[in-house]
C-alpha atoms as a PDB file:
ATOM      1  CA  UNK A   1     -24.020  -9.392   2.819  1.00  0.00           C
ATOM      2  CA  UNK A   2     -25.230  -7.046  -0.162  1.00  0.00           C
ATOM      3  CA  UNK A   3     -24.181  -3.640   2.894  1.00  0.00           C
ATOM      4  CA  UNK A   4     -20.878  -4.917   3.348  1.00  0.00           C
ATOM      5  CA  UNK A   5     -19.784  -5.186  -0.303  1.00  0.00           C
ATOM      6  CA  UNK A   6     -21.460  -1.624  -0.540  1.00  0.00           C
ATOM      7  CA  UNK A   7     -19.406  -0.683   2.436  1.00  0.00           C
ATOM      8  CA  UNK A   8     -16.077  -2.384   1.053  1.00  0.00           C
ATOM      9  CA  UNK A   9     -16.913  -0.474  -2.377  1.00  0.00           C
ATOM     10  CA  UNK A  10     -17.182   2.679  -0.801  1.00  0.00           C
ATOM     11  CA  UNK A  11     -13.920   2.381   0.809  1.00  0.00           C
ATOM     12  CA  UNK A  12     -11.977   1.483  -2.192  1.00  0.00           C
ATOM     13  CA  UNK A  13     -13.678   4.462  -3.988  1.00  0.00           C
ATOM     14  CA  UNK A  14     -12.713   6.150  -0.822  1.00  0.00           C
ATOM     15  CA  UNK A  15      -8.757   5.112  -0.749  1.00  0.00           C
ATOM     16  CA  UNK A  16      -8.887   5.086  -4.146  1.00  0.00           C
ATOM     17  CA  UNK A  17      -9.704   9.114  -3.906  1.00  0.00           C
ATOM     18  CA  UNK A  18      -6.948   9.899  -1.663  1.00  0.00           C
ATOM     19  CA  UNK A  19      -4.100   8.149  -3.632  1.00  0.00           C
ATOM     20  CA  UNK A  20      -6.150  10.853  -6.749  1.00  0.00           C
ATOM     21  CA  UNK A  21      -5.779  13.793  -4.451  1.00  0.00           C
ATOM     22  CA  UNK A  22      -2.348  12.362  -3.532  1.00  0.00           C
ATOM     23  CA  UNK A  23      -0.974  12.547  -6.944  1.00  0.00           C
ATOM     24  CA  UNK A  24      -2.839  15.911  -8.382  1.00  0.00           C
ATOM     25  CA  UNK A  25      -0.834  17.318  -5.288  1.00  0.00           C
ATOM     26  CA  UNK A  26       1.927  16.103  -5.774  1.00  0.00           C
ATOM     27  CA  UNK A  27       1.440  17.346  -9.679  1.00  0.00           C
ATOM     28  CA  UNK A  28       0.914  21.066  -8.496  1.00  0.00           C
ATOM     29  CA  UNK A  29       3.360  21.123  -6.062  1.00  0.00           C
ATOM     30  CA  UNK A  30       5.632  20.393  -8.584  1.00  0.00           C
ATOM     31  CA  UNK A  31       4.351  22.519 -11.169  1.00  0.00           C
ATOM     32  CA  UNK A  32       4.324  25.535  -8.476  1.00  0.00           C
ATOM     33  CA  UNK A  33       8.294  24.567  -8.036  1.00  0.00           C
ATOM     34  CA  UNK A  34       8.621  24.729 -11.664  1.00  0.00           C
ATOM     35  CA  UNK A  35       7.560  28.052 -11.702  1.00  0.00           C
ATOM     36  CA  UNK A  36       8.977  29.478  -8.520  1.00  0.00           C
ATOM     37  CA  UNK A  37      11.697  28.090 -10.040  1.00  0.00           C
ATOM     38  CA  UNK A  38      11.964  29.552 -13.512  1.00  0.00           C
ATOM     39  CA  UNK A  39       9.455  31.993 -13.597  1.00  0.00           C
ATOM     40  CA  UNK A  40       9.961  34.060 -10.574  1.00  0.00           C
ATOM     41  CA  UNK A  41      14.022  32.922 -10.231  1.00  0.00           C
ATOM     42  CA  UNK A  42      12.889  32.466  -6.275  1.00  0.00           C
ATOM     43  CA  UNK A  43      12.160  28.635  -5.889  1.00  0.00           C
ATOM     44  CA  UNK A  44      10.381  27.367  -2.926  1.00  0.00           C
ATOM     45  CA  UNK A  45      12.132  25.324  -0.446  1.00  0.00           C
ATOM     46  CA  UNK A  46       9.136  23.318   0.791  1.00  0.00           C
ATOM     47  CA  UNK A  47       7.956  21.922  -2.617  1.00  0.00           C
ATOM     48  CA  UNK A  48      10.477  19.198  -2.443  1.00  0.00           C
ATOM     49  CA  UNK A  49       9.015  18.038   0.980  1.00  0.00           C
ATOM     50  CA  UNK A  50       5.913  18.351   0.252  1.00  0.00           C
ATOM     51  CA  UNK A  51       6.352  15.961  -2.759  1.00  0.00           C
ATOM     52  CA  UNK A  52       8.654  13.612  -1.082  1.00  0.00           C
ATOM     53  CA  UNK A  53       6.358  13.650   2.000  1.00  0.00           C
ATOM     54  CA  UNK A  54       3.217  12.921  -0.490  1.00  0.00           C
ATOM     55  CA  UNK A  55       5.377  10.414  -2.699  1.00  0.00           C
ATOM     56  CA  UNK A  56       6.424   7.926   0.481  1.00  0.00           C
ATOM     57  CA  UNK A  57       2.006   8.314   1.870  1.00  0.00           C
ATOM     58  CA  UNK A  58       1.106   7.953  -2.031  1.00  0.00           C
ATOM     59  CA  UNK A  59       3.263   4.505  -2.562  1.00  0.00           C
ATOM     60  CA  UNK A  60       2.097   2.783   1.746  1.00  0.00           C
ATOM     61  CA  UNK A  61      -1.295   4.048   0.991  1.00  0.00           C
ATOM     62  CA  UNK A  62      -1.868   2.280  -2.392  1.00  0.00           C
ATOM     63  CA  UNK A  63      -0.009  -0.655  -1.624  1.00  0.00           C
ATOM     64  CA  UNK A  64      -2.456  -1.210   1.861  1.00  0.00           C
ATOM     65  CA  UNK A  65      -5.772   0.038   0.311  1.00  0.00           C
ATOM     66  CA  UNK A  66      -5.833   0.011  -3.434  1.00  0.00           C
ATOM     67  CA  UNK A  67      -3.734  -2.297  -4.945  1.00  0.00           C
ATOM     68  CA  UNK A  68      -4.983  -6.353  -4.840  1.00  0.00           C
ATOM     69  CA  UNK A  69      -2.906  -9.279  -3.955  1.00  0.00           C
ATOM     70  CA  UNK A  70      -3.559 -10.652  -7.783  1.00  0.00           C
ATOM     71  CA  UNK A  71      -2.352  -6.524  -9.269  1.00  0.00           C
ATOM     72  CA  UNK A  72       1.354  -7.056  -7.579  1.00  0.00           C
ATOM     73  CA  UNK A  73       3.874  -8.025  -9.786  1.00  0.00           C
ATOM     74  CA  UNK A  74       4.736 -11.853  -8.989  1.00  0.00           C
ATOM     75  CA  UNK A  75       7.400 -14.447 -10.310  1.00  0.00           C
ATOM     76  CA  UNK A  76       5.328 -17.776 -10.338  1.00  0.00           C
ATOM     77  CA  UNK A  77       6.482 -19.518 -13.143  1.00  0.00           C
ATOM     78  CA  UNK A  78       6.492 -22.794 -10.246  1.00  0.00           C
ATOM     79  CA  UNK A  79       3.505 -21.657  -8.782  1.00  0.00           C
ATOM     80  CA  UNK A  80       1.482 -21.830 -11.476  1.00  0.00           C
ATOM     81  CA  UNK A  81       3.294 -25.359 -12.903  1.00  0.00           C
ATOM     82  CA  UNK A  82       2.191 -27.396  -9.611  1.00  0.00           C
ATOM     83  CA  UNK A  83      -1.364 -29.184  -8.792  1.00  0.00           C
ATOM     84  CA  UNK A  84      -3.792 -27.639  -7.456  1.00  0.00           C
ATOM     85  CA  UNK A  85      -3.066 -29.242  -3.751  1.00  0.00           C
ATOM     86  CA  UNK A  86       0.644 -28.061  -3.914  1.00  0.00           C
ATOM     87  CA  UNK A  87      -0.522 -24.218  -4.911  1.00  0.00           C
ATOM     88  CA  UNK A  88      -2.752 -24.291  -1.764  1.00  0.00           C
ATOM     89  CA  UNK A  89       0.237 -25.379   0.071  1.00  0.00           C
ATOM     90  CA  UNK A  90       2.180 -22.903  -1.188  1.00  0.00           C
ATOM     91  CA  UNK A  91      -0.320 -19.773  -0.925  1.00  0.00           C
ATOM     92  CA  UNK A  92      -0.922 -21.116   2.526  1.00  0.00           C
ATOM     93  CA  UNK A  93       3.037 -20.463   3.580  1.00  0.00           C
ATOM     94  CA  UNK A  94       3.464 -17.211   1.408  1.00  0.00           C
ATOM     95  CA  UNK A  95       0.404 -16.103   3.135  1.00  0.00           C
ATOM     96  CA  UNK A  96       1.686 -17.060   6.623  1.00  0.00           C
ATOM     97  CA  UNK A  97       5.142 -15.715   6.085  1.00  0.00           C
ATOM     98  CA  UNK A  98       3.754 -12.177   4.852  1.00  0.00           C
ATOM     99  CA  UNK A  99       1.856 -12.526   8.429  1.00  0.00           C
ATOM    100  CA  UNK A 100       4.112 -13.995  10.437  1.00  0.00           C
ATOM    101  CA  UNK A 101       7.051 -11.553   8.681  1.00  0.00           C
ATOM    102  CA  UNK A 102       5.380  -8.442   9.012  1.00  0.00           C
ATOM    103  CA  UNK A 103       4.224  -9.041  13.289  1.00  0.00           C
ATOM    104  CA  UNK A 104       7.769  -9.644  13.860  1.00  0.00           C
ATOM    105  CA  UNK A 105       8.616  -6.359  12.512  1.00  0.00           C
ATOM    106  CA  UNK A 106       6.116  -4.474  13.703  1.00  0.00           C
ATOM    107  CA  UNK A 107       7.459  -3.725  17.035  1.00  0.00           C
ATOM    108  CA  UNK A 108      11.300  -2.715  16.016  1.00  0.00           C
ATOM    109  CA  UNK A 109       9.219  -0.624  13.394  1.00  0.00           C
ATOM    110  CA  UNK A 110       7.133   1.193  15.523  1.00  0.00           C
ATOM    111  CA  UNK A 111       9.837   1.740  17.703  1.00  0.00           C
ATOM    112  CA  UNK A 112      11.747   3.437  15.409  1.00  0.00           C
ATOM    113  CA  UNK A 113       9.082   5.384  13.823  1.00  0.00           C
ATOM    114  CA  UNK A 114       7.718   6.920  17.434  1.00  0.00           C
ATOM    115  CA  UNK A 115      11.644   7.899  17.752  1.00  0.00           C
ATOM    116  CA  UNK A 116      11.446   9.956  14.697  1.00  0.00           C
ATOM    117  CA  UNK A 117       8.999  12.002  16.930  1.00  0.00           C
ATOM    118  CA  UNK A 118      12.260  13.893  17.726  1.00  0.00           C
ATOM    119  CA  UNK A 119      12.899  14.343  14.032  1.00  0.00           C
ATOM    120  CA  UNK A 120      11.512  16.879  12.212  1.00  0.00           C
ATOM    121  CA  UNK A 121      11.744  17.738   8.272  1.00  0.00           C
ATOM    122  CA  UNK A 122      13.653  20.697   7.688  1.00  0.00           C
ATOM    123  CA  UNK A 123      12.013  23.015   6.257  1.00  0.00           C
ATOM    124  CA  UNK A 124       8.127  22.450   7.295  1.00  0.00           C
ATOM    125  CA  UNK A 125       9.312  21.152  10.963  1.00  0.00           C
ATOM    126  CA  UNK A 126       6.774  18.310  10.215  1.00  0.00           C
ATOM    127  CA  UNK A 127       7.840  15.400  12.467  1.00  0.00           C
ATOM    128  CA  UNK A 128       8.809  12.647  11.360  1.00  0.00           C
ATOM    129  CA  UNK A 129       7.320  10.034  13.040  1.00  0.00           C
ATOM    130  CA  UNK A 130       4.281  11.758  10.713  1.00  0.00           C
ATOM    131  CA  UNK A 131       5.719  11.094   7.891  1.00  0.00           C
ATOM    132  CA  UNK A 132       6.671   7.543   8.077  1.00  0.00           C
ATOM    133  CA  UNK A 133       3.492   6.778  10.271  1.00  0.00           C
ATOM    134  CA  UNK A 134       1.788   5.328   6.925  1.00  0.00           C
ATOM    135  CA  UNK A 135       4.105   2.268   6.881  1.00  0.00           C
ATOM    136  CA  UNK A 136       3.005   1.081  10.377  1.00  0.00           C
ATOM    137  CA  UNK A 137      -0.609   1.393   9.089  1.00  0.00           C
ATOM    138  CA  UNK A 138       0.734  -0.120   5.797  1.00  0.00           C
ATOM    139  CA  UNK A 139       1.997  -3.285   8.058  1.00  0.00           C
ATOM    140  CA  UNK A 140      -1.069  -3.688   9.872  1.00  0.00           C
ATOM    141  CA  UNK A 141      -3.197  -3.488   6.808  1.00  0.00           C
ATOM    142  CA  UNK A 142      -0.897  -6.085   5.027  1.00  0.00           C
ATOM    143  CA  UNK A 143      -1.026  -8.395   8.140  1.00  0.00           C
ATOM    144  CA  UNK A 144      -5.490  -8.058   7.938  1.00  0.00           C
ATOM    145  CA  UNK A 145      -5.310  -8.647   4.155  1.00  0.00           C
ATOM    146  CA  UNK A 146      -3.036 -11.738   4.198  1.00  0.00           C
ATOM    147  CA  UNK A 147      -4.494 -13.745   7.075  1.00  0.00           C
ATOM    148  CA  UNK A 148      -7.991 -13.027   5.949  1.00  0.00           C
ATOM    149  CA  UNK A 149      -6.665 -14.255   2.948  1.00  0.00           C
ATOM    150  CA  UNK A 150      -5.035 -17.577   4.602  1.00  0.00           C
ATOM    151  CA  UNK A 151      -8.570 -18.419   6.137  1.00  0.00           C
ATOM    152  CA  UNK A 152      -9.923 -17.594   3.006  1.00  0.00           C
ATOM    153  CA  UNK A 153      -7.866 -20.512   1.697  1.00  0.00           C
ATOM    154  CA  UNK A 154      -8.203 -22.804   4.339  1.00  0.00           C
ATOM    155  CA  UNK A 155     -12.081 -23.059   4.542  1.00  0.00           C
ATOM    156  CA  UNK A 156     -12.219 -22.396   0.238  1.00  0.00           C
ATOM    157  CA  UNK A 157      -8.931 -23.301  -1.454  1.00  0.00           C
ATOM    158  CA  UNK A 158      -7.066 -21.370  -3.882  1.00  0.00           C
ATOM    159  CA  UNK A 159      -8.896 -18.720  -6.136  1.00  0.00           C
ATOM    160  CA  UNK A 160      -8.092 -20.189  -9.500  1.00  0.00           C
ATOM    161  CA  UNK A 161      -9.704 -16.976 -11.064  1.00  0.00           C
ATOM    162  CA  UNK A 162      -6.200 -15.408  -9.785  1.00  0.00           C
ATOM    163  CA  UNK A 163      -4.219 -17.353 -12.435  1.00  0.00           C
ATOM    164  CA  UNK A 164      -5.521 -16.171 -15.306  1.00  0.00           C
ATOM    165  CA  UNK A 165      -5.008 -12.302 -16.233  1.00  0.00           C
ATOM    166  CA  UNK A 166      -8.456 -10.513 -16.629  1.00  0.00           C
ATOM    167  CA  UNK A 167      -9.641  -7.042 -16.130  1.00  0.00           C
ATOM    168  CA  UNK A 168     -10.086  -5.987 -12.201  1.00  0.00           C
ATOM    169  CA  UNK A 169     -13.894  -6.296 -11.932  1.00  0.00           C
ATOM    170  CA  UNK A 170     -14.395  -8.568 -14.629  1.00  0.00           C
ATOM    171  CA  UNK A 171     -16.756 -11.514 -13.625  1.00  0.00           C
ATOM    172  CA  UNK A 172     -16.067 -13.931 -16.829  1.00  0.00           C
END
């Protein structure tokens, strides 16, 4: 048990490392445009690619390895005014509707994403299906996250910890 929260902590530090890299490239991609740019009165084409092609990986990436189900923002002004019993309920079906949502889509998705394969950004020639590749990952990570989560509930009810705001790590 003790390994595989080591393991699950080295991959958050690990995801959490590539959404850093992510954004200190974007940074001096941009900061390389800025000077192209203004500096040498020649800007490079490619910057703008490169950041828009690190900006869409940056957001899929987070949002499937870094950021919690409790760090989204939520609306659960109802949620958090039911019993106990109804919130299971209700976590139950958002949980199953986030899986059952996202398998439906998965196929149209992927479908359009391995036609992008004829795509290809115009100034790198980087195809496309590349680029947007993260969000079928993105989908299948979602999909592992919330039906782990609706077992979770089933066999252990509702984390009540999740309704109250604390620090991420913090064990009071």
């Amino acid at each position: 048990m003790q390994s595989m929260k080591m393991l699950k902590r080295g991959l958050l530090i690990g995801a959490e490392g590539m959404v850093a890299a992510m954004l200190a490239a974007i940074f001096l991609t941009f900061v390389l445009q800025i000077f192209s740019r203004y500096v040498m009165s020649n800007p490079f084409g490619w910057t703008l690619e490169v950041c828009l092609t690190l900006w869409v990986w940056l957001v899929f990436w987070g949002c499937a390895f870094v950021v919690g189900h409790d760090e989204h923002v939520t609306f659960d002004v109802v949620y958090r005014a039911v019993k106990p019993g109804t919130r299971r309920i209700l976590a139950l079906l958002g949980s199953a509707a986030i899986v059952i949502g996202l398998i439906a889509s998965f196929y149209p998705t992927w479908d359009w994403i391995n036609f992008l394969k004829i795509k290809k950004s115009a100034i790198l020639k980087i195809p496309m299906r590349t680029v947007f590749s993260i969000y079928a990952i993105f989908i299948i990570s979602t999909v592992a996250v919330y039906a782990w989560r609706f077992v979770k509930i089933v066999r252990h009810g509702v984390p009540e910890d999740n309704l109250e705001s604390k620090p991420k790590g913090d064990a009071s």
